[in-house]
Protein backbone atom coordinates (compact mmCIF):
# COMPACT_ATOMS: atom_id res chain seq x y z
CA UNK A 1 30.45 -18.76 -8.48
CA UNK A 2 30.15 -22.57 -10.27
CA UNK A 3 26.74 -22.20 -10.87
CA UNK A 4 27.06 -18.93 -12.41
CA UNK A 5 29.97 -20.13 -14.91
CA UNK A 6 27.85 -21.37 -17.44
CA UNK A 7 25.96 -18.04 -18.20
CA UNK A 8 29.19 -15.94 -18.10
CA UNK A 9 30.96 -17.94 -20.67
CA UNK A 10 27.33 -18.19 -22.74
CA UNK A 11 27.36 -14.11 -22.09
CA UNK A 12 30.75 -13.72 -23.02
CA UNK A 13 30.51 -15.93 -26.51
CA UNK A 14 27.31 -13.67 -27.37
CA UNK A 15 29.14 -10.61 -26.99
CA UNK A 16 32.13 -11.77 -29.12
CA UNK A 17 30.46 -13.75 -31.90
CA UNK A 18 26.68 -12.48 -32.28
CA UNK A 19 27.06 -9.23 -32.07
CA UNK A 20 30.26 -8.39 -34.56
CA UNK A 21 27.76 -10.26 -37.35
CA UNK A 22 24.99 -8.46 -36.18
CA UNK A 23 26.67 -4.97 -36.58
CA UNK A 24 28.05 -6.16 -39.95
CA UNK A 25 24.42 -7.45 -41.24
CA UNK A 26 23.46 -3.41 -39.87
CA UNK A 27 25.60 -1.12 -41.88
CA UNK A 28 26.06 -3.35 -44.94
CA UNK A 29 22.06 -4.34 -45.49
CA UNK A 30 20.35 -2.12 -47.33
CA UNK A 31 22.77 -0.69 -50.01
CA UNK A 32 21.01 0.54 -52.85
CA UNK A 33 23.44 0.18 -56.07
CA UNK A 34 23.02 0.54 -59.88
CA UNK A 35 25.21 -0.91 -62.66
CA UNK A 36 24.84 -0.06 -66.41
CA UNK A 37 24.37 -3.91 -68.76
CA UNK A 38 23.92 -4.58 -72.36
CA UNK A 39 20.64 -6.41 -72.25
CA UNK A 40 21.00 -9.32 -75.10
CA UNK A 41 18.38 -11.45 -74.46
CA UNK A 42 14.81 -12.25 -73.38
CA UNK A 43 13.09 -15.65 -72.72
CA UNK A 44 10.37 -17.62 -71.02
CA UNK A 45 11.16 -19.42 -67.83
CA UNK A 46 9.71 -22.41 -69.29
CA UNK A 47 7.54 -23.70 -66.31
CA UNK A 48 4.22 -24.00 -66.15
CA UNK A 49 3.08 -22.65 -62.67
CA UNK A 50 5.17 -18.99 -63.27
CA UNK A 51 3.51 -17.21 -66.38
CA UNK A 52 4.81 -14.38 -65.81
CA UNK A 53 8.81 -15.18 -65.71
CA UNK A 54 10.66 -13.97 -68.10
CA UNK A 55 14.56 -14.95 -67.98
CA UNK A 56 17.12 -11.78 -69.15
CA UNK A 57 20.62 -12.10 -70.18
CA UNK A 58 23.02 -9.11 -69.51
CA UNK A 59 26.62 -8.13 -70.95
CA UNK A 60 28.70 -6.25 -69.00
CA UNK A 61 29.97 -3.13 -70.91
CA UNK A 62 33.52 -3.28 -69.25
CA UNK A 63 33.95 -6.91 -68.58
CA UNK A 64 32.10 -8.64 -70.95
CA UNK A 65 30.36 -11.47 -68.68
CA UNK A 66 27.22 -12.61 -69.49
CA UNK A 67 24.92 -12.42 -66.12
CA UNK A 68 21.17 -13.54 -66.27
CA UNK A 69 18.15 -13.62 -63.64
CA UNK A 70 14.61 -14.06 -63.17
CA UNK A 71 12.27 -11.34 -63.82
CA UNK A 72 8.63 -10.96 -62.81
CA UNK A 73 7.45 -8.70 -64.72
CA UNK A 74 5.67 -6.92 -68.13
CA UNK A 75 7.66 -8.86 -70.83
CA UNK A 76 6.45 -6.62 -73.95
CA UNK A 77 8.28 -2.95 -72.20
CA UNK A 78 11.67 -5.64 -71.74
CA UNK A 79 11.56 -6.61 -75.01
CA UNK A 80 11.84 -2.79 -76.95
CA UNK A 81 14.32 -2.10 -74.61
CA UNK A 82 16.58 -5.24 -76.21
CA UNK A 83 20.33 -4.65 -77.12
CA UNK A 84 20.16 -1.52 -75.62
CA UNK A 85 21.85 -0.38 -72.37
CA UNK A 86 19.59 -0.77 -69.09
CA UNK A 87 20.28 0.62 -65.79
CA UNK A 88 19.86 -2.45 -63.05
CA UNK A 89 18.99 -1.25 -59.75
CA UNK A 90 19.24 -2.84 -56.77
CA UNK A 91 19.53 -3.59 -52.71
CA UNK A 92 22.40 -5.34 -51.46
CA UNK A 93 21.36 -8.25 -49.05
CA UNK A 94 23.24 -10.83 -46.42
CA UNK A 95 23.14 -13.68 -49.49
CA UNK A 96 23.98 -11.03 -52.28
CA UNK A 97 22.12 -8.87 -55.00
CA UNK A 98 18.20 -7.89 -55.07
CA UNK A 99 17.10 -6.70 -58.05
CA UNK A 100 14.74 -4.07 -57.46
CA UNK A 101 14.31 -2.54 -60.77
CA UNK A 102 15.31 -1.55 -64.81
CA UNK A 103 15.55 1.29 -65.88
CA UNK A 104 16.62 2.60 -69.81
């Protein structure tokens, strides 16, 4: 049985940490949401080696917090849609948001 001691307690800390995350990281990975911003500004990333980043400031209608991100993507269709409300939708991830798209 001494030899075999080892395993069972490495089995039994598997079971009891490992796989309560695991199940977690399951049903909460993969949640698509959406949240209506104000979008109030648009700028360059202002590095040389990503052309195509353009940095967007949000309001929030109901709070009024100013959130911004990185976006890789057509800055001239971002830029008519300025001051104007803009769907965000994402995935929800194990370290947070993923922005997936905008949408007017």
């Amino acid at each position: 049985m001494y030899p075999l001691s080892p395993l069972l307690i490495y089995g039994m800390l598997y079971i009891f940490i490992s796989d309560p995350i695991k199940l977690w990281a399951y049903y909460t990975q993969g949640d698509y949401w959406y949240k209506e911003y104000i979008l109030t500004d648009v700028q360059e990333c202002g590095s040389d080696y990503e052309d195509s980043c353009t940095r967007l400031y949000f309001k929030d209608p109901t709070t009024n917090k100013t959130h911004d991100f990185r976006w890789y993507d057509d800055k001239s269709t971002i830029m008519n849609n300025k001051n104007d409300y803009v769907y965000i939708v994402g995935e929800a991830s194990l370290f947070g948001y993923t922005v997936r798209e905008l949408e007017r």
